[in-house]
Protein backbone atom coordinates (compact mmCIF):
# COMPACT_ATOMS: atom_id res chain seq x y z
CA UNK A 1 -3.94 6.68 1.19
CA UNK A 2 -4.62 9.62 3.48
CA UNK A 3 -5.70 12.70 2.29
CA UNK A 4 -2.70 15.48 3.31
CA UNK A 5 -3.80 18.28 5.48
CA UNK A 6 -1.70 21.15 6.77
CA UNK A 7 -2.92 23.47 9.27
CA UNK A 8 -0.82 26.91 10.33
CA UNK A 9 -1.96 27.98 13.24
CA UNK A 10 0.48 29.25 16.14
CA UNK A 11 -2.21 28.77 18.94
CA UNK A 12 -2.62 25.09 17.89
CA UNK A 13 1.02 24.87 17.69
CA UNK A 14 1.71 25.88 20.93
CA UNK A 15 -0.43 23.59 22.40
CA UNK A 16 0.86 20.93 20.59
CA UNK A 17 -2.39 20.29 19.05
CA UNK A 18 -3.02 16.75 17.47
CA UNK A 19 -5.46 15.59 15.11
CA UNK A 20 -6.42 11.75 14.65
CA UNK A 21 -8.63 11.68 12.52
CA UNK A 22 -9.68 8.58 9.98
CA UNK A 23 -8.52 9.29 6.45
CA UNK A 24 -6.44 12.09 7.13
CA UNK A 25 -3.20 12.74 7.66
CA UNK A 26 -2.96 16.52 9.47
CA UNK A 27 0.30 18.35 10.03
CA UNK A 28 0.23 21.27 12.45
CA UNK A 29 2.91 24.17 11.55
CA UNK A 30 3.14 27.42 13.68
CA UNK A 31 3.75 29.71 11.33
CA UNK A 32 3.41 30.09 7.57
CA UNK A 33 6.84 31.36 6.69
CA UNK A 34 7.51 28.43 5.18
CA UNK A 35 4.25 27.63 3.36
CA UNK A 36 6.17 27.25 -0.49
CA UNK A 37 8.54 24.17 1.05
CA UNK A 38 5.33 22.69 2.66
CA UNK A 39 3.43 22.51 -0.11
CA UNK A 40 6.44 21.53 -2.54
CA UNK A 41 6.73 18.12 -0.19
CA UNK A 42 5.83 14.72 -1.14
CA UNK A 43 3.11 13.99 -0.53
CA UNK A 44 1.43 17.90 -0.83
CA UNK A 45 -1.44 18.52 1.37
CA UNK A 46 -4.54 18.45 -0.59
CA UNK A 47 -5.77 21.29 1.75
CA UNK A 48 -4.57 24.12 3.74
CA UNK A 49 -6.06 25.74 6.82
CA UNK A 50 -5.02 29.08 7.69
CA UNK A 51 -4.99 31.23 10.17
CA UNK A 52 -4.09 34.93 9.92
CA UNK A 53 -2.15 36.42 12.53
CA UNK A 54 0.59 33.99 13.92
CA UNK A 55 3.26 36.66 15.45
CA UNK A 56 3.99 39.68 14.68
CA UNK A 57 7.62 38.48 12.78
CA UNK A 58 6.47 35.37 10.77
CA UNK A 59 4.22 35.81 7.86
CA UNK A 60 0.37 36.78 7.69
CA UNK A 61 -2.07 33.91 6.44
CA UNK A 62 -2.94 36.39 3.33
CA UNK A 63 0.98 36.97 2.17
CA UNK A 64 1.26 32.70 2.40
CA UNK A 65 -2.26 32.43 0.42
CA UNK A 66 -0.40 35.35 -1.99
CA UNK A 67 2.72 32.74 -1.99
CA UNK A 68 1.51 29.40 -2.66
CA UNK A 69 -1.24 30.99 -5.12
CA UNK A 70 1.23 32.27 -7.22
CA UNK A 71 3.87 29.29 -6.97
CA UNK A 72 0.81 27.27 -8.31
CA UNK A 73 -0.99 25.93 -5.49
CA UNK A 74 -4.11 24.44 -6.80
CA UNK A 75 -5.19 22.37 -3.72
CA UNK A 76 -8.31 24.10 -1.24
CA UNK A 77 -7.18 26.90 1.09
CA UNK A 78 -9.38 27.91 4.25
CA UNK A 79 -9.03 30.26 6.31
CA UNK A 80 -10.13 30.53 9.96
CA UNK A 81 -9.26 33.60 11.80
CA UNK A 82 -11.51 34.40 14.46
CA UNK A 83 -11.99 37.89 12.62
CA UNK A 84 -14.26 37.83 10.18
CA UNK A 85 -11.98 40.87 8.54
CA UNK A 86 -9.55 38.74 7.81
CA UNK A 87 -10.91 35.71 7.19
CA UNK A 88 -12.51 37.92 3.75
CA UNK A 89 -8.96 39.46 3.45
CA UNK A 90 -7.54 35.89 3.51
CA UNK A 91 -10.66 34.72 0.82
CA UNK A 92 -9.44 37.92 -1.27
CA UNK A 93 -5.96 36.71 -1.66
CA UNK A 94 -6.72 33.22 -2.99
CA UNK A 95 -8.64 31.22 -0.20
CA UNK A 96 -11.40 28.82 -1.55
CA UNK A 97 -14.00 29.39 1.48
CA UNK A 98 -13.59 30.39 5.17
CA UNK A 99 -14.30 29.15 8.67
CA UNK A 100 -16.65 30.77 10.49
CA UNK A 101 -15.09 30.49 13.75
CA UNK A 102 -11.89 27.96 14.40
CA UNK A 103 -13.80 26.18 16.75
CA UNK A 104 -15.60 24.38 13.63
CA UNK A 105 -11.91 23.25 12.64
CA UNK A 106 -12.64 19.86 14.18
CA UNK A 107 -15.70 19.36 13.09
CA UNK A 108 -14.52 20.22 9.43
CA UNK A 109 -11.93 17.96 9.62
CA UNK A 110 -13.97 15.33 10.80
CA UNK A 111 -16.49 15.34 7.83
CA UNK A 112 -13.57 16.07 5.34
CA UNK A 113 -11.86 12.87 6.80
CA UNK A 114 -15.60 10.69 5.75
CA UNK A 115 -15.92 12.47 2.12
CA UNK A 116 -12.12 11.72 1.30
């Protein structure tokens, strides 16, 4: 089975972004206002990649982290904002690591789809 990956990101989004990548399953969403009913779904993604700023009226990538944290989210959260501000404001609310730049997205995804 596919390890279940969600990515918010309203750039990606927009440009109807698509990942195929082997032993992954990756869901693109363009805004986190609705992180709690994506990660209540079944099947849950087993990791999260955030981004921090995706409009001014939809939720910022540290109130989701705040969210899911506290509705129990146990699965890895990582943030990749291209500011390294908020990437540490987004580790500070509950992220497990953070992306130095999202151009590395990819290439984590790639090596995440060969350890799964």
């Amino acid at each position: 089975m596919a390890l279940q990956v969600a990515v918010f990101d309203d750039v990606l989004a927009a440009r109807r972004e698509v990942f195929h990548i082997p032993g992954l399953d990756v869901e693109v969403f363009g805004h986190a206002d609705d992180v709690l009913c994506v990660i209540e779904a079944n099947p849950a993604p087993s990791v999260i990649f955030m981004d921090y700023a995706m409009g001014w009226d939809h939720a910022t990538g540290v109130d989701a982290i705040r969210a899911a944290r506290k509705a129990g989210y146990r699965g890895r959260i990582v943030a990749m904002s291209s500011d390294p501000a908020a990437n540490a404001a987004m580790v500070e609310a509950g992220a497990d690591e953070a992306l130095p730049q999202k151009a590395h997205l990819r290439s984590y995804l790639v090596a995440l789809g060969k350890s799964g």
